[in-house]
C-alpha atoms as a PDB file:
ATOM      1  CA  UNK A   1      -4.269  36.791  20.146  1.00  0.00           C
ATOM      2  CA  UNK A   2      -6.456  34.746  22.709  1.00  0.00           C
ATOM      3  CA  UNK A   3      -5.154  31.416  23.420  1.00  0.00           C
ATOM      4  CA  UNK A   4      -8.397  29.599  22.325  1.00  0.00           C
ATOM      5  CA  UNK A   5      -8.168  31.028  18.740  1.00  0.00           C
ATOM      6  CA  UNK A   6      -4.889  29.588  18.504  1.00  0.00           C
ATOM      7  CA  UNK A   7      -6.023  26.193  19.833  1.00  0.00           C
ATOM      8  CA  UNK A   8      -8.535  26.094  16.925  1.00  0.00           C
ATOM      9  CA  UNK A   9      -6.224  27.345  14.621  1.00  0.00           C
ATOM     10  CA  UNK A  10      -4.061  24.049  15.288  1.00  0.00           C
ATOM     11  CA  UNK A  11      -6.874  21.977  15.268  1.00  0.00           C
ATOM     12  CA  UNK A  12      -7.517  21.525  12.343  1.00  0.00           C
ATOM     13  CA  UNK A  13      -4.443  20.632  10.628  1.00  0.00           C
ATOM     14  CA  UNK A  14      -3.452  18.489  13.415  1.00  0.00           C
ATOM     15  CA  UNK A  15      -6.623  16.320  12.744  1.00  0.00           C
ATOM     16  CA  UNK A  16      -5.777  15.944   9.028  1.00  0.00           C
ATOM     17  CA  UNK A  17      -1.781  15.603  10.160  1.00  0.00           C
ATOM     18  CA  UNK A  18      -3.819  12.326  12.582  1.00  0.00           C
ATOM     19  CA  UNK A  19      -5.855  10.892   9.676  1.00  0.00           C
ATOM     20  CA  UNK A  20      -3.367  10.929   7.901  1.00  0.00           C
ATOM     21  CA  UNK A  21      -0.732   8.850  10.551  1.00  0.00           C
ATOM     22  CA  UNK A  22      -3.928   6.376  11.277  1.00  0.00           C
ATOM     23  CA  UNK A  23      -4.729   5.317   7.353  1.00  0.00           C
ATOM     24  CA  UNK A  24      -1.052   4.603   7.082  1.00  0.00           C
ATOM     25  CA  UNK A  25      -1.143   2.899  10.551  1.00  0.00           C
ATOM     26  CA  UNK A  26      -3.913   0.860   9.249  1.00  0.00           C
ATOM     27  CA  UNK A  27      -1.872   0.387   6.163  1.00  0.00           C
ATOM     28  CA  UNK A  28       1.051  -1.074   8.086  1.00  0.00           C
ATOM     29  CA  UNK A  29      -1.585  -3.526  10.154  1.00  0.00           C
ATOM     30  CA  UNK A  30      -2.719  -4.802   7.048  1.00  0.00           C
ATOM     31  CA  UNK A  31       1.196  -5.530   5.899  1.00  0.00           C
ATOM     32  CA  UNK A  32       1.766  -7.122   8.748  1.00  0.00           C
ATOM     33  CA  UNK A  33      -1.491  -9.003   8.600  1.00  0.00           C
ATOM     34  CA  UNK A  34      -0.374 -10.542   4.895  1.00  0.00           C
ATOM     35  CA  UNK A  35       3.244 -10.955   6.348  1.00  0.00           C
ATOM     36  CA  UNK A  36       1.960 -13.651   8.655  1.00  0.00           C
ATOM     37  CA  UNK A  37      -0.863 -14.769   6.931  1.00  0.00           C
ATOM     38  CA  UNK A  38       0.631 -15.307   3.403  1.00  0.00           C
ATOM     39  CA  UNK A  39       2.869 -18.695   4.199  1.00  0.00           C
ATOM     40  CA  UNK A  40      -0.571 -20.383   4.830  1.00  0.00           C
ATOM     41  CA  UNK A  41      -2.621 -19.008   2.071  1.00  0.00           C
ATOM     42  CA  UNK A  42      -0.009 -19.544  -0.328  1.00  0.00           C
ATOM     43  CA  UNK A  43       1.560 -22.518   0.600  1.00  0.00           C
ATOM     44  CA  UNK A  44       5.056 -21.274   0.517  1.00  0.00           C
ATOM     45  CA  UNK A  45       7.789 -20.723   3.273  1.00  0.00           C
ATOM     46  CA  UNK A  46       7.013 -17.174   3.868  1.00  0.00           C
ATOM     47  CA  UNK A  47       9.266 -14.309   5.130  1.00  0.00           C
ATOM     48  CA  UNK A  48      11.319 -15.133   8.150  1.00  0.00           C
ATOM     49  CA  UNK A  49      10.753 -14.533  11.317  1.00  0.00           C
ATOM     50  CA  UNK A  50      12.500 -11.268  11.279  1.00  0.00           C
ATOM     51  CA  UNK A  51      10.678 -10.080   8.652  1.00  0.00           C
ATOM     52  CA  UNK A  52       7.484 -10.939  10.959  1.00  0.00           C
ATOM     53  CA  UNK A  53       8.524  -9.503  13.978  1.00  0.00           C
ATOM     54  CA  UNK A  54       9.892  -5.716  12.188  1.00  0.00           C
ATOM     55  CA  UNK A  55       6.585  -6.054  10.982  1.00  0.00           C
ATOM     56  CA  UNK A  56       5.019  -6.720  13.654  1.00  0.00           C
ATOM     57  CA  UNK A  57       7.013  -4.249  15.468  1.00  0.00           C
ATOM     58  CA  UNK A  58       6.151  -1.384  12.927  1.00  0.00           C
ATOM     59  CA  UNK A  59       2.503  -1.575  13.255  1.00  0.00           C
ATOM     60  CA  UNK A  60       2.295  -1.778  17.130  1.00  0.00           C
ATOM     61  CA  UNK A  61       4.643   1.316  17.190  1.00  0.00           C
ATOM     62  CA  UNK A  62       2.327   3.334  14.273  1.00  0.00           C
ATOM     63  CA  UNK A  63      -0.742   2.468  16.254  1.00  0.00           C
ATOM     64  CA  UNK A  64       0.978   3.867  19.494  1.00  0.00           C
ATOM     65  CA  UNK A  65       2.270   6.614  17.710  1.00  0.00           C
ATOM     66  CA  UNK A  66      -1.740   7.492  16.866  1.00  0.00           C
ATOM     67  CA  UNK A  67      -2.936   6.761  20.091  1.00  0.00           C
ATOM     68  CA  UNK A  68      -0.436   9.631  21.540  1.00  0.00           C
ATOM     69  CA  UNK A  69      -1.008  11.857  18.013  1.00  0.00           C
ATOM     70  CA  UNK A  70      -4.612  11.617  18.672  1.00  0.00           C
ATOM     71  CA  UNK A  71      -5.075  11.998  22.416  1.00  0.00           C
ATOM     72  CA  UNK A  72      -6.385  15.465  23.339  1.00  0.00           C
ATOM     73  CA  UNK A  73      -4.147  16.443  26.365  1.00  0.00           C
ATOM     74  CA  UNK A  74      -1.023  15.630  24.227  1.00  0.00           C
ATOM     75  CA  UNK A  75       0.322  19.142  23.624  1.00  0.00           C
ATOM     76  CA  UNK A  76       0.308  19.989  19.728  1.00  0.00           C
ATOM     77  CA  UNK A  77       4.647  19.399  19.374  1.00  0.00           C
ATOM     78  CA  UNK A  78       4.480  16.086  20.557  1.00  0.00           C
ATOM     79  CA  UNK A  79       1.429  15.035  18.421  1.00  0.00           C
ATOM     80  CA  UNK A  80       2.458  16.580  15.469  1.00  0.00           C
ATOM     81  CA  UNK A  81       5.627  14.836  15.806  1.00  0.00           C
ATOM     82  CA  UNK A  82       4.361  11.454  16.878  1.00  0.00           C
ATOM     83  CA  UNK A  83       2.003  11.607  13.542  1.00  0.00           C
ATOM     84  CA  UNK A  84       4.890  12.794  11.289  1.00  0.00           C
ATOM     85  CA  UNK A  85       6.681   9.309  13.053  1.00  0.00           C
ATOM     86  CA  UNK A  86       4.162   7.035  11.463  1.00  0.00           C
ATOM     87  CA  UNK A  87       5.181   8.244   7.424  1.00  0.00           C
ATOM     88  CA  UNK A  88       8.786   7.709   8.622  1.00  0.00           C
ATOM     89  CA  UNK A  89       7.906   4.178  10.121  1.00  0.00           C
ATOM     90  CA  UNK A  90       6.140   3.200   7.565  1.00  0.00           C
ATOM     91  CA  UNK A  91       9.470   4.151   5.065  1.00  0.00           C
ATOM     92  CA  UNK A  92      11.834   2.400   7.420  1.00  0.00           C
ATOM     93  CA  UNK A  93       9.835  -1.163   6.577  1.00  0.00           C
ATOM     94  CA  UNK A  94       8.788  -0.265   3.081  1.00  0.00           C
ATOM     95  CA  UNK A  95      13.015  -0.180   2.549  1.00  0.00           C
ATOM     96  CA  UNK A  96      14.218  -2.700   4.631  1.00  0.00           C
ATOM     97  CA  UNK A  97      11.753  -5.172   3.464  1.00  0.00           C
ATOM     98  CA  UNK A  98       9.840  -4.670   0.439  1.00  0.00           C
ATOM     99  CA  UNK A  99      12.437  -2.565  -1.660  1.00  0.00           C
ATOM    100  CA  UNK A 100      15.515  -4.624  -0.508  1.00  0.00           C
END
C-alpha cells in the first residue's frame, strides 16, 4: 500500500479526532473565562485562587495540546494522543472542581 494512501487514510479521522480536542479546548477557555469573571459579575467571593489557576492551567494546556494535535509535521501517534489529552483534561477539572 503506497504511503500517501495511508496518509489520507489518517487524515481524516485525525481532523475530526482535532475538532473535536479544539471545541472542548474552547469549552475549557470559556470555564476559565466565567471562573475569573464571575466574582465581579456576581458580586460574590468567587472560587479561590486555586480554583483559578487549575483553571487557568487546564485551558493553556488544552490549547497547547491542539496546537501540537493540529500541526501538520506532528506525526499521527503524537497528535492523536495529544487530542485524546484534551477529553481527559477537560475530566480532570470537570471532577476536581465542578463535581466535588
Amino acid at each position: 500500500m503506497p504511503r500517501a494512501y495511508r496518509r489520507d487514510r489518517l487524515a481524516r479521522p485525525r481532523r475530526r479526532l482535532v475538532a473535536v480536542a479544539r471545541v472542548l479546548a474552547g469549552g475549557l477557555v470559556v470555564l476559565a473565562l466565567a471562573v475569573i469573571a464571575a466574582p465581579y459579575l456576581l458580586g460574590g467571593p468567587g472560587a479561590g485562587a486555586d480554583t483559578v489557576t487549575g483553571h487557568v492551567v487546564a485551558a493553556v494546556l488544552a490549547i497547547g495540546a491542539t496546537a501540537v494535535a493540529a500541526h501538520r509535521r506532528t506525526p499521527s501517534g503524537p497528535a492523536l494522543a495529544a487530542a485524546a489529552a484534551v477529553p481527559v483534561i477537560l475530566l480532570v477539572v470537570l471532577t476536581t472542581s465542578w463535581w466535588a
